[in-house]
Protein backbone atom coordinates (compact mmCIF):
# COMPACT_ATOMS: atom_id res chain seq x y z
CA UNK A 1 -175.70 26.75 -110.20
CA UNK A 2 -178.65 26.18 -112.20
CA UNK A 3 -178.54 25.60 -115.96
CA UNK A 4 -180.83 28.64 -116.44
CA UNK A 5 -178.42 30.44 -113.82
CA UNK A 6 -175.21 29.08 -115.84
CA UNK A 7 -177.09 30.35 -119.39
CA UNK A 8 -177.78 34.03 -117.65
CA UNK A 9 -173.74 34.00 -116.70
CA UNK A 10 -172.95 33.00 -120.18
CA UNK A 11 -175.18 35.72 -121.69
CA UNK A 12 -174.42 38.37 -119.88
CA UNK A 13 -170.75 37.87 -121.60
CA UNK A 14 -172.21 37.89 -125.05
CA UNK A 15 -171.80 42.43 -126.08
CA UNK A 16 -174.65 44.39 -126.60
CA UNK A 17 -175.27 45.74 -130.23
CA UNK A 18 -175.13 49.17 -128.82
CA UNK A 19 -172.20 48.46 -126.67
CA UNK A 20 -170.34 47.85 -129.92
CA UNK A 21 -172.00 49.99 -132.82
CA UNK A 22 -169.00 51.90 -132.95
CA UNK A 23 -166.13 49.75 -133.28
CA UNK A 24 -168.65 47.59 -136.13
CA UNK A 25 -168.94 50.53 -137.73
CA UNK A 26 -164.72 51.77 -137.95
CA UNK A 27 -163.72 48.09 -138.57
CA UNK A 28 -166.57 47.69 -141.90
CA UNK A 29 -165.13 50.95 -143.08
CA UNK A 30 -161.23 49.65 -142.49
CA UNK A 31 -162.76 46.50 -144.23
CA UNK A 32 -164.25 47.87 -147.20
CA UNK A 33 -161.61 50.36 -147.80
CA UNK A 34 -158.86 48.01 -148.48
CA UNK A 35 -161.70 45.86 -150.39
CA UNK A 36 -162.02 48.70 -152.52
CA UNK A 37 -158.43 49.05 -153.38
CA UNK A 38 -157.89 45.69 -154.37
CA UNK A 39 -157.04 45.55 -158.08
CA UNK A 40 -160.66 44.84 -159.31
CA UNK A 41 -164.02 45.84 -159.64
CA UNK A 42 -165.54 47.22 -156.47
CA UNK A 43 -167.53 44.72 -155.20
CA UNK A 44 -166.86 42.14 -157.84
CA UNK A 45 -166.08 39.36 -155.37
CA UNK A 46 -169.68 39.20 -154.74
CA UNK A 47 -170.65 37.15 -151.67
CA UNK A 48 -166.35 36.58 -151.33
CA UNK A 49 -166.80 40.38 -150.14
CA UNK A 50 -169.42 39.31 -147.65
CA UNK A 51 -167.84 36.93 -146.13
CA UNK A 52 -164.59 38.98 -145.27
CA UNK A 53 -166.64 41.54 -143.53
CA UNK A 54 -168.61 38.86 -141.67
CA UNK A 55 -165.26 37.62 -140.21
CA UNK A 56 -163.98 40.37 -139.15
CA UNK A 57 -166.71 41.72 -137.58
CA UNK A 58 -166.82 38.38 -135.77
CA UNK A 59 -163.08 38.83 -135.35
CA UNK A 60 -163.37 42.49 -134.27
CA UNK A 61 -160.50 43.05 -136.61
CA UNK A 62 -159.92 44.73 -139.81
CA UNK A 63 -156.83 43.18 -140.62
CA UNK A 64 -156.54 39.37 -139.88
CA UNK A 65 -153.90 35.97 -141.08
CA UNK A 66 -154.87 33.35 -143.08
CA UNK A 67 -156.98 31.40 -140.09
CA UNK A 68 -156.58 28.24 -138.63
CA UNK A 69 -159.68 26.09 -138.25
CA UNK A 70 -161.04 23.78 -136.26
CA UNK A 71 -163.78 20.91 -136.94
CA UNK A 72 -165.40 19.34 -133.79
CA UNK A 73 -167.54 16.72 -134.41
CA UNK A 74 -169.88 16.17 -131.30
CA UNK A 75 -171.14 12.56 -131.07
CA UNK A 76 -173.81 11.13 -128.82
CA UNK A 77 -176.61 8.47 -128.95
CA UNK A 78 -180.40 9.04 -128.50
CA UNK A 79 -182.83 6.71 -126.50
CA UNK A 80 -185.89 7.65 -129.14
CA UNK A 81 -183.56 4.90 -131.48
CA UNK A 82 -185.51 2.36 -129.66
CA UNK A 83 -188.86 3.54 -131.26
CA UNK A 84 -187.94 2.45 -134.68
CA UNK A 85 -187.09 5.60 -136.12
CA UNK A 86 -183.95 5.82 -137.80
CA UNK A 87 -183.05 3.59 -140.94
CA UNK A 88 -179.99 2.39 -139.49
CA UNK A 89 -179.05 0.24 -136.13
CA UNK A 90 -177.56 2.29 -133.02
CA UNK A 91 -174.43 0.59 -133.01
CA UNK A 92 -173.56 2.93 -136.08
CA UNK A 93 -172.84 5.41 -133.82
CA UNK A 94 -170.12 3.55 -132.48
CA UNK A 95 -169.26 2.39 -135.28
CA UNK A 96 -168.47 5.97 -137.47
CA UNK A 97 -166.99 7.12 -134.11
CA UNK A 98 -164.10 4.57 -134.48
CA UNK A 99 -164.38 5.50 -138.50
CA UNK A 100 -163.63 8.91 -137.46
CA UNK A 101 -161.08 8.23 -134.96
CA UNK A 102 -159.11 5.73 -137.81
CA UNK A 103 -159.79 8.38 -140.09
CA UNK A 104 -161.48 6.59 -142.92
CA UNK A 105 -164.63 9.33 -142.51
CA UNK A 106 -165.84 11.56 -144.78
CA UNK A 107 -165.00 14.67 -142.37
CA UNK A 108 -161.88 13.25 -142.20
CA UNK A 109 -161.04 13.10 -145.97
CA UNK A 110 -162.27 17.14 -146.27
CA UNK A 111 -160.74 18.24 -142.64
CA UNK A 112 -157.11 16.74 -144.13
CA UNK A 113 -157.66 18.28 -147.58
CA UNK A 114 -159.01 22.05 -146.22
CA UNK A 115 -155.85 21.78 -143.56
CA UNK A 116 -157.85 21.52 -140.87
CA UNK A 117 -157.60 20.05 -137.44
CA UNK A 118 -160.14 17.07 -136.08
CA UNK A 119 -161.61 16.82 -132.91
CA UNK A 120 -164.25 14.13 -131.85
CA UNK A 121 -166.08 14.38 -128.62
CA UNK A 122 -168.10 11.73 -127.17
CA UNK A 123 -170.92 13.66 -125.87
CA UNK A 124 -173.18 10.44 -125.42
CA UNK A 125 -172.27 7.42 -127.12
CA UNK A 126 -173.91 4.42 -125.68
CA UNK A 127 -170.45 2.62 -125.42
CA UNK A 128 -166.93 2.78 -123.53
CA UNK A 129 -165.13 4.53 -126.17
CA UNK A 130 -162.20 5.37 -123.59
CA UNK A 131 -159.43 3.39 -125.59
CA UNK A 132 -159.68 5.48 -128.20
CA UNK A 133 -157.27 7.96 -127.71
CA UNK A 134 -157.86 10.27 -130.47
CA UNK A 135 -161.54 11.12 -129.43
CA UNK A 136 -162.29 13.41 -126.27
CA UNK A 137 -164.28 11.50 -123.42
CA UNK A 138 -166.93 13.99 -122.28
CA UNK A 139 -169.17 11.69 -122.33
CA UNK A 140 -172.44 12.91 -120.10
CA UNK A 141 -174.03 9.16 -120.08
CA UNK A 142 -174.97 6.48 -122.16
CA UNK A 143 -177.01 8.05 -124.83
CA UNK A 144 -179.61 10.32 -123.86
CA UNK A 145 -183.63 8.83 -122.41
CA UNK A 146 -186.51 8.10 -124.76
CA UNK A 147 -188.20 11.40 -124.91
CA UNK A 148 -191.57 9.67 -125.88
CA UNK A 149 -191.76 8.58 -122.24
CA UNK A 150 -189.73 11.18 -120.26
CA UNK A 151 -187.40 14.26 -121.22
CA UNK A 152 -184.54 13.48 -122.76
CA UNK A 153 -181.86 15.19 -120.81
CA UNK A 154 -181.82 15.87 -117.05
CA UNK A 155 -180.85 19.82 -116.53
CA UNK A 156 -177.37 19.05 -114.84
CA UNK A 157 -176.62 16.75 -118.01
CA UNK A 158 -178.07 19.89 -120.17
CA UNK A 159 -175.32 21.60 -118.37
CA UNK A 160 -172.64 19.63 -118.14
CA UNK A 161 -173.04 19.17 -122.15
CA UNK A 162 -173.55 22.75 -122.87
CA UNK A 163 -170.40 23.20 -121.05
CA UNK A 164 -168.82 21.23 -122.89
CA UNK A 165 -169.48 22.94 -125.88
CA UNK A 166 -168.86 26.57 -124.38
CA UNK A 167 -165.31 26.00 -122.55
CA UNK A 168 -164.33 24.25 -126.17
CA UNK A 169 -165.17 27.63 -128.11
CA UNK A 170 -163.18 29.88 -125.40
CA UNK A 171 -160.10 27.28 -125.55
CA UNK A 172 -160.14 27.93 -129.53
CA UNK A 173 -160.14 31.37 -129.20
CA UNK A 174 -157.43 31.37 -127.17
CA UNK A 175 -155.08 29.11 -128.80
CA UNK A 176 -155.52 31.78 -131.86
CA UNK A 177 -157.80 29.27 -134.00
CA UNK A 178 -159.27 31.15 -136.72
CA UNK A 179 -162.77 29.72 -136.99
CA UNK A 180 -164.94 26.74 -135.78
CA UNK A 181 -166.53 24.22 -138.20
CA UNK A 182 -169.54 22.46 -136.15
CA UNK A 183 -170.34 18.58 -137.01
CA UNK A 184 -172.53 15.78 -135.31
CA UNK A 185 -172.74 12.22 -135.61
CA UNK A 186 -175.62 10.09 -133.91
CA UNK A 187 -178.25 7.49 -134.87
CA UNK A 188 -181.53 9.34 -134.09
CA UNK A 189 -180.75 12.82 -134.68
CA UNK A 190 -182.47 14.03 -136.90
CA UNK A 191 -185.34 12.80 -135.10
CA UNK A 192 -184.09 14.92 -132.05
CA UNK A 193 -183.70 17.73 -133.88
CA UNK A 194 -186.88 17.78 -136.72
CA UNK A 195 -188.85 17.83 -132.91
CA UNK A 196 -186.64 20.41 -131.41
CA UNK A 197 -187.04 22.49 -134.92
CA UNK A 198 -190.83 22.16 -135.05
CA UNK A 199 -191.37 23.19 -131.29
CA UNK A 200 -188.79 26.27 -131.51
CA UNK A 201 -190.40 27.26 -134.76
CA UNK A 202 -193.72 26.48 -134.01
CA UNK A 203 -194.47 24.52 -137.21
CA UNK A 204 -196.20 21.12 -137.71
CA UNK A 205 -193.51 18.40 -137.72
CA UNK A 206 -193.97 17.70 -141.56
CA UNK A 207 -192.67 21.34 -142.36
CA UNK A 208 -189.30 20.11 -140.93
CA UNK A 209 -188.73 16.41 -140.74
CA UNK A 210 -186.92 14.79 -143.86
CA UNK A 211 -186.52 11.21 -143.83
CA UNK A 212 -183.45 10.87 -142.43
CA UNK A 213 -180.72 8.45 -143.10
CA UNK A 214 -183.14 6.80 -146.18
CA UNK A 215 -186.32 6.17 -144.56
CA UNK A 216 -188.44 4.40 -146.60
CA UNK A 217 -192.59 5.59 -146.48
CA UNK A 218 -193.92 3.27 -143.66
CA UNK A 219 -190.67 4.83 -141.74
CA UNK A 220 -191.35 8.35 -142.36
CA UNK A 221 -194.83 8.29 -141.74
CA UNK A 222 -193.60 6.27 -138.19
CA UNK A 223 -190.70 9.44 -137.23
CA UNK A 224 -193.49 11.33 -137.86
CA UNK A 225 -196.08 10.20 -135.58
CA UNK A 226 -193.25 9.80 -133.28
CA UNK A 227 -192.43 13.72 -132.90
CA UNK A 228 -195.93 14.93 -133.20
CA UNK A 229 -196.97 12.88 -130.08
CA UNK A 230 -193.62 13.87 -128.16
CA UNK A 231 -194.68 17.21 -128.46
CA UNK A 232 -197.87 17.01 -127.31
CA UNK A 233 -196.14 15.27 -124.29
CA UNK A 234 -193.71 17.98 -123.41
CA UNK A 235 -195.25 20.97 -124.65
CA UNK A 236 -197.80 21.55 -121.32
CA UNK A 237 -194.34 21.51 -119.41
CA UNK A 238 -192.19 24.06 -121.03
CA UNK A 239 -191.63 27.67 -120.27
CA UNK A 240 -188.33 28.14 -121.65
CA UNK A 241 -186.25 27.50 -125.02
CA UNK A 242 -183.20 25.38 -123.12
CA UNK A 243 -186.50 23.38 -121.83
CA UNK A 244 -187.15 22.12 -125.27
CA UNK A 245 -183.15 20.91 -125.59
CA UNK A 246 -183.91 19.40 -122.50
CA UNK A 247 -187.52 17.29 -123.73
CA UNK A 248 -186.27 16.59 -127.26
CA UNK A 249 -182.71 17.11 -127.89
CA UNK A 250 -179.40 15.47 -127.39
CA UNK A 251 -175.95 15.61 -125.87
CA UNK A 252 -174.67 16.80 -129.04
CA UNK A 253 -176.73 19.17 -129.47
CA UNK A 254 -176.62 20.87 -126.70
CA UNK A 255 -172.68 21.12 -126.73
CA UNK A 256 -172.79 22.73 -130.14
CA UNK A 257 -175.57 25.54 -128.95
CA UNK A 258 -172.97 25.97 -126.17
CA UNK A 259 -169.85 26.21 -128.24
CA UNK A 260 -172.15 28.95 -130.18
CA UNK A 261 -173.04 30.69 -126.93
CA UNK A 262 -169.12 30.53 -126.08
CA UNK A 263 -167.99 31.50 -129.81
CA UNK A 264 -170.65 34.43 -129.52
CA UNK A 265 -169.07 35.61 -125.85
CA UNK A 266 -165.38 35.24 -127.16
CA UNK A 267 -165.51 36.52 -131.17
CA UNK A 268 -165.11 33.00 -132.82
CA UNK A 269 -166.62 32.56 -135.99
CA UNK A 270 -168.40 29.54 -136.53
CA UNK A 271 -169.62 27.89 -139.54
CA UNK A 272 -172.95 25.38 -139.00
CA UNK A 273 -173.09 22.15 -141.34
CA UNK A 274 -176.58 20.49 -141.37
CA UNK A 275 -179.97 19.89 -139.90
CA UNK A 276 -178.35 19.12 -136.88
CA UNK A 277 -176.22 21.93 -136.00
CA UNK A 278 -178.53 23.92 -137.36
CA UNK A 279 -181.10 23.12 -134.61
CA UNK A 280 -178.30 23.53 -132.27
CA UNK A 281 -178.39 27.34 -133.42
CA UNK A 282 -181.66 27.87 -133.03
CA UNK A 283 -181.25 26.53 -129.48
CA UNK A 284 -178.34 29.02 -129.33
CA UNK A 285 -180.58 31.78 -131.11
CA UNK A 286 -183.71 31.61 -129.14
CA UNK A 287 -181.65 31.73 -126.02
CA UNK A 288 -179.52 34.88 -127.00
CA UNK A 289 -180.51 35.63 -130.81
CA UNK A 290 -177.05 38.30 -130.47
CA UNK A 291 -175.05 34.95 -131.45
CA UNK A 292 -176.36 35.20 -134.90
CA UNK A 293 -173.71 37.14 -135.67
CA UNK A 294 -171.05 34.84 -135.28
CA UNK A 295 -172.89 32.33 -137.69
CA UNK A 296 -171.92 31.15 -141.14
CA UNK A 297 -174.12 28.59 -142.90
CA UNK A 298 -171.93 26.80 -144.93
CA UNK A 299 -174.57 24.72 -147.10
CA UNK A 300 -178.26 23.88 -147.14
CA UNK A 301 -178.72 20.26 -147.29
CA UNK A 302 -181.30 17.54 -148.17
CA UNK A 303 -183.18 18.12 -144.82
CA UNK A 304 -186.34 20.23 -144.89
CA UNK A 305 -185.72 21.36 -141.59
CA UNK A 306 -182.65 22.79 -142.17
CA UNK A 307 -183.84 25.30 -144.87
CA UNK A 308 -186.63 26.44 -142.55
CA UNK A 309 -183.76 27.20 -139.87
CA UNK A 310 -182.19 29.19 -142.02
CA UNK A 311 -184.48 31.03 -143.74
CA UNK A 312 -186.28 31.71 -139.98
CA UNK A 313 -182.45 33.01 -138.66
CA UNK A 314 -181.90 34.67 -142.25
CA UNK A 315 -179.15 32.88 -142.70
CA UNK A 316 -177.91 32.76 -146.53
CA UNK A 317 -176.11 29.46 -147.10
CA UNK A 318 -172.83 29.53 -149.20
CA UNK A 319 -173.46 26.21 -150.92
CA UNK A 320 -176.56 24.14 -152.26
CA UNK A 321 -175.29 20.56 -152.86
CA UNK A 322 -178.12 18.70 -151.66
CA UNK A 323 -175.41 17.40 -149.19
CA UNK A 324 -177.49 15.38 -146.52
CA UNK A 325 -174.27 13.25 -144.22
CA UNK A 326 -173.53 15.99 -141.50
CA UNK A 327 -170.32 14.96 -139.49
CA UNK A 328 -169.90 18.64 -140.65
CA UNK A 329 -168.81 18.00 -144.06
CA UNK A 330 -170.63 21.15 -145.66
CA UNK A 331 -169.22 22.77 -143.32
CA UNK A 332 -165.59 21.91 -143.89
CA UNK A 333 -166.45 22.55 -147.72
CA UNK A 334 -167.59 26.14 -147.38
CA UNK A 335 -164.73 26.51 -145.39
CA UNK A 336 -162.10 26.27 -148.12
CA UNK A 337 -164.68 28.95 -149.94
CA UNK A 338 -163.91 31.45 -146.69
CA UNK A 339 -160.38 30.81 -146.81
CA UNK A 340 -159.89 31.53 -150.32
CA UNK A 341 -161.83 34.68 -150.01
CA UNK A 342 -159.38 35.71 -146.58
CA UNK A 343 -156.45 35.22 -148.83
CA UNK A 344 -157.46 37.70 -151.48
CA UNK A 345 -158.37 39.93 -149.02
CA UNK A 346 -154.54 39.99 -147.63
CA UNK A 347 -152.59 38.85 -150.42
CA UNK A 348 -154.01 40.93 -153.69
CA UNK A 349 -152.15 43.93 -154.56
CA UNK A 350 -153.77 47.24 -154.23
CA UNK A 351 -153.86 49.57 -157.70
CA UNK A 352 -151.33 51.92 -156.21
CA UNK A 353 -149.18 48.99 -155.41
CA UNK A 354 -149.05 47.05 -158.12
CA UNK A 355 -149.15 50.53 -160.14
CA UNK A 356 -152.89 49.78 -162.12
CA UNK A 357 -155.17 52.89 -163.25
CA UNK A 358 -158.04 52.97 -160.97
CA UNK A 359 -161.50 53.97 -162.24
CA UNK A 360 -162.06 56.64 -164.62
């Protein structure tokens, strides 16, 4: 099967607005009529209020636990390192993936306080990581090509990544996980995705390429130069969106725009992080825009590019902390805000049962 064969099976899954108009429309009623009978102000829970109906739309349900959430951090290196565009070595990559797998990471300081559980996949890491035992090997291969010279992914690796990704989302769902927080570690990525951004969106590079890890001018101007001549490379030779994952993106990325195509087919809501998983949903968008609605942004970060995903998806992003790490730590953040706001939902009284005078 061919990866634009495999992406026709896995849309096919994803419902039809039309095919589920009805049951959106009894479940936001259920939804809002409890809402309304909490002991407060109707609607005074603001974007709180929101968010409960987004879940359980996602969910399909109008009454729904406290979830359990998941964090997968999808890790991979890229072979455009090697033209000088990233602040840091490659051997970071590595490096944080053993950080994350010891624990002494930033996701992993958030995941532990939110309750969450930690997965790490090696998507791509340019290095055996097989002894350690707390990250998943699915590694694809050893970091992805140099997309100045050649695409960067082969379209059985697209697949085999994407897969990845998808099967992840379905397993969730069926182990009764309540949500999916997406994160991303890899030297080079926001290279990968500022060009994967600017080709989906059509926009010059500038419009969507921040600096990075702490580029400094000369290396800006450099990542720059970089993606605007990759994309006159590729562009003559691509007909499709998944082509563009293929030219420009990485092993990570394409897992998480799978896990969104599989959260999509399955009900799983999933909340993005940064630039990076935020291309991934573009990917996942302009392939089947219906998995929009299974999308939370949890933050807008540092990264130009990110804001222009979001405001191009209309996605409105629960926090604004100028956050700019990834390894999905926005993510995690906003969801301690979602969590708080499914607890009021099921655990405030209603006026008739905790006997308070409605409105006059």
């Amino acid at each position: 099967m061919t990866i634009f064969e495999q992406i026709d099976l896995w849309t096919s899954r994803i419902p039809l607005e039309e095919e589920t108009a009805s049951e959106r429309k009894s479940i936001s009623m259920e939804i809002l009529c409890r809402l309304n009978s909490l002991t407060k102000p109707q609607g005074s829970l603001g974007r709180l209020e929101e968010m409960i109906l987004w879940y359980g739309l996602v969910c399909r349900r109008s009454l729904f636990p406290d979830p359990a959430g998941v964090v997968a951090v999808f890790a991979s290196d890229h072979g455009i390192a090697s033209s000088g565009v990233s602040a840091f070595p490659q051997v970071v990559t590595v490096e944080m993936v053993k950080n994350f797998a010891s624990g002494g990471a930033a996701v992993n300081v958030l995941a532990r306080q939110a309750g969450l559980e930690l997965m790490v996949f090696d998507m791509g890491v340019n290095a055996d990581l097989s002894f350690l035992h707390a990250v998943v090997n699915a590694k694809v291969a050893y970091g992805t090509k140099n997309f100045l010279t050649e695409r960067a992914i082969a379209p059985a690796e697209m697949a085999q990544a994407m897969k990845t990704g998808f099967g992840l989302s379905v397993k969730l769902k069926s182990q009764g996980k309540g949500f999916l927080v997406l994160g991303e570690m890899g030297i080079g990525n926001t290279t990968s995705a500022s060009a994967l951004i600017a080709a989906l969106l059509d926009l010059p590079p500038a419009l969507v390429t921040g600096r990075g890890t702490g580029l400094d001018d000369q290396g800006y101007r450099k990542k720059l130069a970089v993606i605007e001549q990759a994309l006159s490379i590729h562009m003559p030779t691509i007909s499709f969106p998944v082509e563009w994952g293929m030219a420009v993106g990485g092993f990570e990325i394409a897992a998480m725009a799978g896990a969104i195509l599989g959260a999509a087919t399955v009900g799983l809501p999933v909340i993005l992080d940064g630039v990076i998983t935020s291309a991934a949903a573009l990917l996942a968008w302009r392939i089947c825009p219906r998995v929009k609605h299974c999308l939370l942004a949890g933050h807008v970060g540092h990264e130009i590019g990110h804001r222009a995903v979001l405001e191009h998806m209309g996605l409105d992003p629960v926090l604004d902390l100028d956050l700019r790490l990834g390894e999905g730590t926005g993510g995690v953040l906003a969801s301690q805000i979602l969590k708080s706001s499914i607890s009021l939902y099921g655990q405030m009284a209603t006026f008739e049962e905790a006997s308070v005078s409605g409105k006059i």
